[in-house]
N, C-alpha and C. Protein backbone atom coordinates (compact mmCIF):
# COMPACT_ATOMS: atom_id res chain seq x y z
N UNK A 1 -185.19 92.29 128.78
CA UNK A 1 -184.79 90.90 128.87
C UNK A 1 -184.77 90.27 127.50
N UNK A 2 -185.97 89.28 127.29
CA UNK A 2 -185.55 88.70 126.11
C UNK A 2 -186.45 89.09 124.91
N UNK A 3 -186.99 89.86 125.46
CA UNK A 3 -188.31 90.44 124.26
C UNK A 3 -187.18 91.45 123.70
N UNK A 4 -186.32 92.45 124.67
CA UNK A 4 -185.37 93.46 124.47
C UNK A 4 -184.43 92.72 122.82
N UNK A 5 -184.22 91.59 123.11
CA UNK A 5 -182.99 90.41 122.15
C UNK A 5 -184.09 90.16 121.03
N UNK A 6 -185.54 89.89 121.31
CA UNK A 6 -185.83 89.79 119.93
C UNK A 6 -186.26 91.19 119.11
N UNK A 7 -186.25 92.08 119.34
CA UNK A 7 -186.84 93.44 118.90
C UNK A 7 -185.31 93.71 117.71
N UNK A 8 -184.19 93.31 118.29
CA UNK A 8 -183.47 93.60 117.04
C UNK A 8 -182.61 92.38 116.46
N UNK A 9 -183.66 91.32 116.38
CA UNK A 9 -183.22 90.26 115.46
C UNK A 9 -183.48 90.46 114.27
N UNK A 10 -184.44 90.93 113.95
CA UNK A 10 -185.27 91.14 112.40
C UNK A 10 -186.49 91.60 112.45
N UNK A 11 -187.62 91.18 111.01
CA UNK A 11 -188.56 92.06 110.74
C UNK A 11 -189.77 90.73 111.01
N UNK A 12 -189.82 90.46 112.00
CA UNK A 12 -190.90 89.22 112.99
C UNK A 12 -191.69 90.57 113.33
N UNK A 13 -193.19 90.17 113.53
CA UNK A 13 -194.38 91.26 113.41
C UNK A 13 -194.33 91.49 115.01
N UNK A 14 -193.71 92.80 115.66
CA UNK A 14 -194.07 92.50 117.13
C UNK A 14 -195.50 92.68 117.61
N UNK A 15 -196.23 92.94 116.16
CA UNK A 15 -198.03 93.09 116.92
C UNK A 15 -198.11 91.57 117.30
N UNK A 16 -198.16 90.36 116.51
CA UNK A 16 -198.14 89.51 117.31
C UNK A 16 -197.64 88.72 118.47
N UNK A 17 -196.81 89.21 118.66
CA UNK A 17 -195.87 89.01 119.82
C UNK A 17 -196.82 89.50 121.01
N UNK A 18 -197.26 88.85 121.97
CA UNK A 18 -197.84 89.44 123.51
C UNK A 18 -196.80 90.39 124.08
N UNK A 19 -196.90 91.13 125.22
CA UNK A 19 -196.01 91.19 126.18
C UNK A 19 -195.77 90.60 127.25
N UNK A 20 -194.69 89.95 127.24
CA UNK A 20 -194.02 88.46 128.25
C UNK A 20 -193.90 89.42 129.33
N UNK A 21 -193.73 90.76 129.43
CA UNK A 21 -193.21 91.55 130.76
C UNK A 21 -194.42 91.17 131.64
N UNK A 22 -195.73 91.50 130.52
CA UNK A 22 -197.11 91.69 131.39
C UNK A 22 -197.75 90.85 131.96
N UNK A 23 -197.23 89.10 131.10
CA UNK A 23 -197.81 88.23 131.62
C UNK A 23 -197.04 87.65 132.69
N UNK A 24 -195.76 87.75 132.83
CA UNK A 24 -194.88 87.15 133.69
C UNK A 24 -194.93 88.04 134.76
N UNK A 25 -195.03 87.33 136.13
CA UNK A 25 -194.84 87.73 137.12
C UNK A 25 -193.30 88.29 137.61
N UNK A 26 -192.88 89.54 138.67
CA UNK A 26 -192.05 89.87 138.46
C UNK A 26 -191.83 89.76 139.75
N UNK A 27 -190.76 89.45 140.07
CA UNK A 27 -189.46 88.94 141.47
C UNK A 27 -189.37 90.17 142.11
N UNK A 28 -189.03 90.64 143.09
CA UNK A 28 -188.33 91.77 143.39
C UNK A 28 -186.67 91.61 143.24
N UNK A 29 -186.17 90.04 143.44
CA UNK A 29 -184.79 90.08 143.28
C UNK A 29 -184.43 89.30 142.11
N UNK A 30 -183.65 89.56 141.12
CA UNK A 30 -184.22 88.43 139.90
C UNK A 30 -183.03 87.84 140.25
N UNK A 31 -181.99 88.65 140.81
CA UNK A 31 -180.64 87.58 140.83
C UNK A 31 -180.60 86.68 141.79
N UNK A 32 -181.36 86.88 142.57
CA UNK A 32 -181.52 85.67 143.63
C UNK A 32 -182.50 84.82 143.57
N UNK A 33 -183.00 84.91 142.41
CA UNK A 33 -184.15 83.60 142.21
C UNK A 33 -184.04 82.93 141.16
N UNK A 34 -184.54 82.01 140.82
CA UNK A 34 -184.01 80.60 139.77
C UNK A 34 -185.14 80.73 138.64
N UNK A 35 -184.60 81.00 137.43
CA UNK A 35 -185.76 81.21 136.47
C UNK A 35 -186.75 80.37 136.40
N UNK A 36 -186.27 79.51 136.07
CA UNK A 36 -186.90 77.80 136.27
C UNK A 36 -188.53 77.87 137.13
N UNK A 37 -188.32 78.25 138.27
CA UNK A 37 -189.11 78.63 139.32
C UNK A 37 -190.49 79.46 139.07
N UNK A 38 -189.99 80.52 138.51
CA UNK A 38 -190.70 81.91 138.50
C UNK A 38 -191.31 82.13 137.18
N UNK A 39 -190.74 81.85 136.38
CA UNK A 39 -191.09 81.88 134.89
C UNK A 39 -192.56 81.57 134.67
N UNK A 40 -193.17 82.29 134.08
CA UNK A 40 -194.57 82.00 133.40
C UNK A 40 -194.65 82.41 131.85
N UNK A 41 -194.76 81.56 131.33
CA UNK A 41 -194.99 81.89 129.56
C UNK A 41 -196.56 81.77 129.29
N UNK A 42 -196.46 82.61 128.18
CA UNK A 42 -197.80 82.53 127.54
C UNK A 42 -197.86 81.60 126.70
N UNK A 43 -198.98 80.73 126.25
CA UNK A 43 -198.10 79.54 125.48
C UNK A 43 -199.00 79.85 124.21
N UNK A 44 -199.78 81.23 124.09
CA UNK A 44 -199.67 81.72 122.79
C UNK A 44 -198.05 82.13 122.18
N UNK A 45 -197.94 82.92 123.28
CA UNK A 45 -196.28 83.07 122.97
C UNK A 45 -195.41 82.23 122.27
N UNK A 46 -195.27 81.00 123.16
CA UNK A 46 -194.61 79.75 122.58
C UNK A 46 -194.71 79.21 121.18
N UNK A 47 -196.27 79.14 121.27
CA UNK A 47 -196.33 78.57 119.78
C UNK A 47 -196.31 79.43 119.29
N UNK A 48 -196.11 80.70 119.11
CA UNK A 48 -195.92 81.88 117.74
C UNK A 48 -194.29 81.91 117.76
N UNK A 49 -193.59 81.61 118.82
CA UNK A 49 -192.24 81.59 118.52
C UNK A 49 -191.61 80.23 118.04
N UNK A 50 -192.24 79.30 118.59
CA UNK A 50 -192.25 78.08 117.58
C UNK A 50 -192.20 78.20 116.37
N UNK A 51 -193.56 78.61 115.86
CA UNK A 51 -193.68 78.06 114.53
C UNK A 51 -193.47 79.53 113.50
N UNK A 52 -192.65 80.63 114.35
CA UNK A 52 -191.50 81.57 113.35
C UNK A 52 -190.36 80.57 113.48
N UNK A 53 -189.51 80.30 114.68
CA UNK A 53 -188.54 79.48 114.66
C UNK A 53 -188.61 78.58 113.65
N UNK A 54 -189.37 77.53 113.60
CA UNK A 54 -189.62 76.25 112.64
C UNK A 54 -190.30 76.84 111.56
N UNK A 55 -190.76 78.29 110.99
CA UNK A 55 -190.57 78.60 109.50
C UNK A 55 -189.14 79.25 108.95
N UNK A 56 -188.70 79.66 109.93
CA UNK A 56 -187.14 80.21 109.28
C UNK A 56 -185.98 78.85 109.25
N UNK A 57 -186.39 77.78 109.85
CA UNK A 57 -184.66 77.43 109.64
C UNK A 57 -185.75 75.62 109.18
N UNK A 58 -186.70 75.48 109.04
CA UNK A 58 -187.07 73.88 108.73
C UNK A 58 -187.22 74.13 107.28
N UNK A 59 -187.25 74.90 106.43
CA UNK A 59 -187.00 74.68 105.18
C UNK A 59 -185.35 74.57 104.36
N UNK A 60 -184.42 74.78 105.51
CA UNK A 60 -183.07 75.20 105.14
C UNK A 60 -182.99 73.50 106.01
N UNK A 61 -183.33 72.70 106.96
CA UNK A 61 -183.78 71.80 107.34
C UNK A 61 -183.77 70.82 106.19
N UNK A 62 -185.10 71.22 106.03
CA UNK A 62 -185.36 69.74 104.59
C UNK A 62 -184.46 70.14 103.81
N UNK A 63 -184.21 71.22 103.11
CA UNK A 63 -183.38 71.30 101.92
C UNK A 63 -181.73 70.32 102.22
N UNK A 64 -181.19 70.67 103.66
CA UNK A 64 -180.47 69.61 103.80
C UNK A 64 -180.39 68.44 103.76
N UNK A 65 -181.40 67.95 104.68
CA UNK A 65 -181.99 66.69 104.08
C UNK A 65 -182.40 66.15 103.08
N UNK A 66 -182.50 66.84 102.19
CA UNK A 66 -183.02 66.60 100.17
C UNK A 66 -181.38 65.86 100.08
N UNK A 67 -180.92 67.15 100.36
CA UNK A 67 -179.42 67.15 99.81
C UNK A 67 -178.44 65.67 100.23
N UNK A 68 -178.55 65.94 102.13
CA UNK A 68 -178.05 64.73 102.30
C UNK A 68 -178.42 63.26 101.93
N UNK A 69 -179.37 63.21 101.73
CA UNK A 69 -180.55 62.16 100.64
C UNK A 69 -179.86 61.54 99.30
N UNK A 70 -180.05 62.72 98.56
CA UNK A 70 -179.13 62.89 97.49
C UNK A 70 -177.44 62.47 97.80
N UNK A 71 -176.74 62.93 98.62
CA UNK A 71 -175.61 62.57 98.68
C UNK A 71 -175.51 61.38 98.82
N UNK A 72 -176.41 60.71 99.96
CA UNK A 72 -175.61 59.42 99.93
C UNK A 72 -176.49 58.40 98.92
N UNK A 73 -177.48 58.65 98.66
CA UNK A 73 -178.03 57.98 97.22
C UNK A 73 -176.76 58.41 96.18
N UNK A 74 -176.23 59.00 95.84
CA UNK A 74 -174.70 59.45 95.18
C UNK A 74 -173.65 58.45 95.62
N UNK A 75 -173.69 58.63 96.97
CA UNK A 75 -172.20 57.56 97.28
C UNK A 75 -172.73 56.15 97.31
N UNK A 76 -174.10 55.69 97.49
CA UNK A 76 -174.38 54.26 96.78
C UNK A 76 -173.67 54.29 95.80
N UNK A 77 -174.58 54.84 95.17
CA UNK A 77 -174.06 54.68 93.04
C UNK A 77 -172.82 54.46 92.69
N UNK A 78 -171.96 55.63 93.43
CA UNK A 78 -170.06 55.66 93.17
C UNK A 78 -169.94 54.16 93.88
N UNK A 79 -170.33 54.13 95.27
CA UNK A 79 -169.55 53.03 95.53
C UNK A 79 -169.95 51.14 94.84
N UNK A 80 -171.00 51.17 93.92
CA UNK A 80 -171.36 50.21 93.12
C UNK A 80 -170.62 50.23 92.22
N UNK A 81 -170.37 51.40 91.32
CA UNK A 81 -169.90 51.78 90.16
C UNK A 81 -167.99 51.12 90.54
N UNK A 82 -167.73 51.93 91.71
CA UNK A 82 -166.96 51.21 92.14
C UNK A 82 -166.50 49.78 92.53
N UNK A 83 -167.38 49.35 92.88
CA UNK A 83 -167.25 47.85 92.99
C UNK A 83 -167.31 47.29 91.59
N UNK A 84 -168.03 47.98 90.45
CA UNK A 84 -167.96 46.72 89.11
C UNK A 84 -166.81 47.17 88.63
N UNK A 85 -166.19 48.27 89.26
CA UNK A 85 -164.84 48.68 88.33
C UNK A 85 -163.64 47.51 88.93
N UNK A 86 -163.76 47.72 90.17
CA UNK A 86 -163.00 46.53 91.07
C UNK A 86 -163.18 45.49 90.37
N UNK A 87 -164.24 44.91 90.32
CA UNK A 87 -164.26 43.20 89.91
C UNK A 87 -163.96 42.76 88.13
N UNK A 88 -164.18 44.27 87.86
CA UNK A 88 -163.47 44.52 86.30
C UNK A 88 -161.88 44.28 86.22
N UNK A 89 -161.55 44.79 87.02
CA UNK A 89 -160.12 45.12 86.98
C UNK A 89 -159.39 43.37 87.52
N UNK A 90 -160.60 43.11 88.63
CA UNK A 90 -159.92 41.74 88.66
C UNK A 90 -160.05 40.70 87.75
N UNK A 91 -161.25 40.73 86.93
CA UNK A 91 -161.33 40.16 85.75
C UNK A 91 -160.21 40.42 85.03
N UNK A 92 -160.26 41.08 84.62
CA UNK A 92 -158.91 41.57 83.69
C UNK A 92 -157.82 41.23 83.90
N UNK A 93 -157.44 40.92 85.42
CA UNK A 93 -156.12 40.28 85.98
C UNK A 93 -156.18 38.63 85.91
N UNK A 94 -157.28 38.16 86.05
CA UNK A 94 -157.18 36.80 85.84
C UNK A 94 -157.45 35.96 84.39
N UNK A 95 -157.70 37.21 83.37
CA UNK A 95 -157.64 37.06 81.93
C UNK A 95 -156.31 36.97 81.70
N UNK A 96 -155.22 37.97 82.33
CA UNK A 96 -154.64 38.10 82.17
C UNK A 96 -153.23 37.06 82.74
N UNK A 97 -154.35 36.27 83.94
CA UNK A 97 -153.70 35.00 84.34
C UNK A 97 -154.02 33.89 83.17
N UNK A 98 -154.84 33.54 82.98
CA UNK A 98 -155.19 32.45 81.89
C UNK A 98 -154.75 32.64 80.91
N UNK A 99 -154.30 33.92 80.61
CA UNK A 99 -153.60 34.05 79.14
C UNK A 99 -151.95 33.34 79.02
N UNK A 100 -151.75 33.87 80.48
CA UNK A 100 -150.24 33.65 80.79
C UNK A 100 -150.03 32.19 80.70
N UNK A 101 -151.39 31.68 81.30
CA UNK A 101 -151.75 30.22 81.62
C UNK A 101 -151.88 29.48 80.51
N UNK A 102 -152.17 29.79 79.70
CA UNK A 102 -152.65 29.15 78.24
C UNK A 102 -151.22 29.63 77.43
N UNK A 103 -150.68 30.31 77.48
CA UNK A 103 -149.24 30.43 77.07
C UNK A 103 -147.91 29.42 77.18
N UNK A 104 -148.17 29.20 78.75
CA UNK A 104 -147.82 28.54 79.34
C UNK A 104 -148.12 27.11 78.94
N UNK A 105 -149.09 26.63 79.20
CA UNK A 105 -149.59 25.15 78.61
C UNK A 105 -149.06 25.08 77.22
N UNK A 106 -149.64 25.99 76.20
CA UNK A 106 -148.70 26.17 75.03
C UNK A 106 -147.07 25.52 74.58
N UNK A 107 -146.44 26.27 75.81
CA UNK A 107 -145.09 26.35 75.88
C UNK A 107 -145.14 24.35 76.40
N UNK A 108 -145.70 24.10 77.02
CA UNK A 108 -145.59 22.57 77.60
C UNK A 108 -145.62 21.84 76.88
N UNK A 109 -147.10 21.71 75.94
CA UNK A 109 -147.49 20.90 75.17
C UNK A 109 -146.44 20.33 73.99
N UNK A 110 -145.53 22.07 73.51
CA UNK A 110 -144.65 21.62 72.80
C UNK A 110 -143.61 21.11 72.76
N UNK A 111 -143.33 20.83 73.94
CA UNK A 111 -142.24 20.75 74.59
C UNK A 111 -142.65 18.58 74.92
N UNK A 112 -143.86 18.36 75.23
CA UNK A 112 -144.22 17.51 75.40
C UNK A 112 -144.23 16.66 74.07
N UNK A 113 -144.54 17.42 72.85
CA UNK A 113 -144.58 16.92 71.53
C UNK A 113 -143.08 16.43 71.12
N UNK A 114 -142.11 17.27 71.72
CA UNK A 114 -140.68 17.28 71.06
C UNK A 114 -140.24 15.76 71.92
N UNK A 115 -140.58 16.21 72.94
CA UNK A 115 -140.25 14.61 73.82
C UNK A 115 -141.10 13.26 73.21
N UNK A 116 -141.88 13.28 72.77
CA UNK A 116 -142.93 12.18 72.37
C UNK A 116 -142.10 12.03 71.03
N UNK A 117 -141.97 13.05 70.17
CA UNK A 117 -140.90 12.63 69.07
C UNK A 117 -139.96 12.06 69.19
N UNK A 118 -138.99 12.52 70.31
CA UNK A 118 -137.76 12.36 71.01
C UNK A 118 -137.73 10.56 71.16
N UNK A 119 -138.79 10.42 71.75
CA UNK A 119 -138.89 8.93 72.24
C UNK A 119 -139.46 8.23 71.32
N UNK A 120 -140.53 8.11 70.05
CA UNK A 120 -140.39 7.54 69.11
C UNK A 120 -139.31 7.27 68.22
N UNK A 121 -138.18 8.68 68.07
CA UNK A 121 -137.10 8.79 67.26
C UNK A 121 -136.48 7.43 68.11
N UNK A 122 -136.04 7.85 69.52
CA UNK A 122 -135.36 6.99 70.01
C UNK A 122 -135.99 5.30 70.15
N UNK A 123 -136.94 4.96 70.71
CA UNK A 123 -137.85 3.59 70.20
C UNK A 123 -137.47 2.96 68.36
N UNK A 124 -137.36 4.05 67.72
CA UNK A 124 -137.41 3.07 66.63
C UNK A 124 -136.14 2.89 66.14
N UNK A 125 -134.67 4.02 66.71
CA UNK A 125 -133.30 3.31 66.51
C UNK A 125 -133.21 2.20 67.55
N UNK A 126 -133.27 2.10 69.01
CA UNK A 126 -133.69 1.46 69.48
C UNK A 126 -133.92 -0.48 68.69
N UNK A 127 -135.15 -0.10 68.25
CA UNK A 127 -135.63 -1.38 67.22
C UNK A 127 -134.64 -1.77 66.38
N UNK A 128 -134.73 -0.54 65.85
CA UNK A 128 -133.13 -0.83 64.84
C UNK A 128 -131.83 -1.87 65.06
N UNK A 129 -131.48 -0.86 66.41
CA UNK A 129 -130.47 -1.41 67.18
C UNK A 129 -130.16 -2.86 67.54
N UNK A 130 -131.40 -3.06 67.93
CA UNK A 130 -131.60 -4.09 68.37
C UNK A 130 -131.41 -5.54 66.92
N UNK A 131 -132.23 -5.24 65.84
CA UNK A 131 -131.88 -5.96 65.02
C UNK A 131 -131.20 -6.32 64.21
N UNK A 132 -130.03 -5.35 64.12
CA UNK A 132 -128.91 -4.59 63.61
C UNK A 132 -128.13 -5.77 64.60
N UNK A 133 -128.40 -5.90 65.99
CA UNK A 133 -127.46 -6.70 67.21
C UNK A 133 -128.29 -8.25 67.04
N UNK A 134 -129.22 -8.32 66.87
CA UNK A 134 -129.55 -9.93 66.61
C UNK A 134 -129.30 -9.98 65.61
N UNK A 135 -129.16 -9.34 63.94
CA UNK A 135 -128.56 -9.83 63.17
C UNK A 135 -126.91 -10.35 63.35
N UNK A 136 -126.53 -9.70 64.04
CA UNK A 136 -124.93 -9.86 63.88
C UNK A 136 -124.97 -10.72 64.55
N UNK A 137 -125.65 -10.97 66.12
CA UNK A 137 -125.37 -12.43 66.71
C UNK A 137 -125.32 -13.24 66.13
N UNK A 138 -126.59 -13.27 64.97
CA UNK A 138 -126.94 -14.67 64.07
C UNK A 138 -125.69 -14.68 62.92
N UNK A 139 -125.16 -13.72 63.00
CA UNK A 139 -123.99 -13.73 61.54
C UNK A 139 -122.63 -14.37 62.70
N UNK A 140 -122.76 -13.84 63.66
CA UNK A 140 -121.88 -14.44 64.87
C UNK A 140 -121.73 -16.10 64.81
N UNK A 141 -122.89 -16.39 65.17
CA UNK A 141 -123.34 -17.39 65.56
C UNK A 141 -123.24 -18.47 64.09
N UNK A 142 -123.56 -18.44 62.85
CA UNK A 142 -123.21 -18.70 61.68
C UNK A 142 -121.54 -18.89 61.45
N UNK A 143 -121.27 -17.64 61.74
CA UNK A 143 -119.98 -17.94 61.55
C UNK A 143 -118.44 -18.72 62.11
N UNK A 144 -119.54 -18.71 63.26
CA UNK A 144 -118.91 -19.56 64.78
C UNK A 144 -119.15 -21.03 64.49
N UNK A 145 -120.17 -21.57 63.85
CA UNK A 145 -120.64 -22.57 63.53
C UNK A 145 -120.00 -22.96 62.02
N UNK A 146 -119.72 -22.13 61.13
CA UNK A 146 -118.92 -22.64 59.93
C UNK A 146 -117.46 -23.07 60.38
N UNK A 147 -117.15 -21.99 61.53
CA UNK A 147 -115.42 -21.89 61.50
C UNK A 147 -115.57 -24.13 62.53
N UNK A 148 -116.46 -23.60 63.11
CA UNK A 148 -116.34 -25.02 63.94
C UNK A 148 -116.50 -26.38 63.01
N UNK A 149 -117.66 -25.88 61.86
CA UNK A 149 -117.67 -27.23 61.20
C UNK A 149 -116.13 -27.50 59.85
N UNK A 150 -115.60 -26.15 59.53
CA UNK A 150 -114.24 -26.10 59.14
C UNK A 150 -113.45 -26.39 59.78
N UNK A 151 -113.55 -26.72 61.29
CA UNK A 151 -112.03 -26.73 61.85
C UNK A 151 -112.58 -28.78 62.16
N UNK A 152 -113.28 -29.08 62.53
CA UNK A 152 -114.51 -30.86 62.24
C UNK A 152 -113.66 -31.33 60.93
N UNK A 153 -114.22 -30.49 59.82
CA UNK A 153 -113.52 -31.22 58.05
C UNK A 153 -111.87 -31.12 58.23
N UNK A 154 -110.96 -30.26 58.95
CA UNK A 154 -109.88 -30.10 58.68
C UNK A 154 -109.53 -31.19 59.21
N UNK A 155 -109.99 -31.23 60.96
CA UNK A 155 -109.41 -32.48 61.94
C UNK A 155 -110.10 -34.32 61.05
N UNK A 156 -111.28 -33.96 60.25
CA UNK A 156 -111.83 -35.28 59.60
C UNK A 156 -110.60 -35.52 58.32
N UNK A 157 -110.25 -34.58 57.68
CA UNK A 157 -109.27 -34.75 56.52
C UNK A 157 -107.97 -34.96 57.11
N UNK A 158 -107.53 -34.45 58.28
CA UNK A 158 -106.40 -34.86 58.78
C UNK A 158 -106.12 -36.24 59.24
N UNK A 159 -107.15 -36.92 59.83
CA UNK A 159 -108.01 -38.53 60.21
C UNK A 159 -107.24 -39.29 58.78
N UNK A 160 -107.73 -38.66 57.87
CA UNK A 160 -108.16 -39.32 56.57
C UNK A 160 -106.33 -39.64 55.94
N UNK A 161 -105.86 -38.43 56.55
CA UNK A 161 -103.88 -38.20 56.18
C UNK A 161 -103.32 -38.76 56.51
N UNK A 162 -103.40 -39.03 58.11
CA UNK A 162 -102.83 -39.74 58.71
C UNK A 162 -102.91 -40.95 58.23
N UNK A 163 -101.76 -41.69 58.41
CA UNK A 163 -101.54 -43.09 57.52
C UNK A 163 -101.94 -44.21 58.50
N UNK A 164 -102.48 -44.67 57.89
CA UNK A 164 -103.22 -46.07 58.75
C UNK A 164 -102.41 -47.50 58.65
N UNK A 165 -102.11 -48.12 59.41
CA UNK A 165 -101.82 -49.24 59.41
C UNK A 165 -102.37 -50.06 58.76
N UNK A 166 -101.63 -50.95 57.56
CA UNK A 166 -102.54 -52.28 57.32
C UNK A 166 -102.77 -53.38 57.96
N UNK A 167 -103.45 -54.10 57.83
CA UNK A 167 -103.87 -55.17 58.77
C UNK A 167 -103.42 -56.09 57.99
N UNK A 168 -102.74 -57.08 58.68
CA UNK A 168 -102.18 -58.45 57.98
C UNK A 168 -103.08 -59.58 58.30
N UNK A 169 -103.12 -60.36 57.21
CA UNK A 169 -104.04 -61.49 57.08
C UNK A 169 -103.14 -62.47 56.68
């Protein structure tokens, strides 16, 4: 049975091993009875197959567990490392916005300067203009006023031409 399966697994000491034949009671029909049922272990047995079982495979056990330990203490790290690379990279994109941004304002400001010139240039022909046009009114206005008091002396000297009647006494 199963003592038969462990005899050529490997080099496990069969002096310590009991015989399960001797302690287990035996059926006359084994196929018609339910192991479950019938079974008697030695539970020296047990624990010597235990704790070969749990010396051959619980050190290959922890060592996985070291390992998987290690791994994901690893994929912390990457995925931090990762994240400051991320927020690097977005740094870098919004440097790369403010630069554009400050370029930009750049481009305004001068543009704002040319207009502020623009409109002083224009304000002070403007002024110009303007006095350049009240001068001439007043040269207008002067001259409108000479021609009127010239055309007054012409009609007063014409007064003066015209021949007057004498008066008889």
């Amino acid at each position: 049975m199963e003592v038969e399966g462990m005899e050529d697994e490997g080099p496990s000491s069969q002096s310590e091993l009991p015989d399960l034949q001797a302690t287990q009671p035996q059926p006359a029909d084994l196929q018609s009875s339910t192991p479950a049922e019938y079974v008697c272990v030695n539970q020296r047995a047990v624990d010597k197959l235990t704790e070969g079982f749990l010396s051959h495979y619980l050190p290959d056990l922890q060592n996985s567990k070291r390992a998987l330990q290690e791994l994901t203490q690893n994929q912390l790290i990457l995925l931090d490392t990762l994240d400051q690379e991320v927020t690097k990279f977005r740094e870098c994109n919004t440097l790369l916005d403010l630069n554009s941004l400050f370029t930009e304002a750049k481009i305004y400001q001068n543009k704002l300067v040319n207009i502020r010139k623009e409109m002083i240039m224009l304000h002070e022909k403007t002024t110009k203009l303007k006095r350049r046009a009240l001068k001439l009114q007043q040269q207008k206005q002067k001259e409108l006023l000479e021609k009127e008091q010239q055309r007054e002396r012409e009609l007063e000297r014409e007064r003066q031409l015209i021949a007057k009647p004498a008066k008889r006494t």
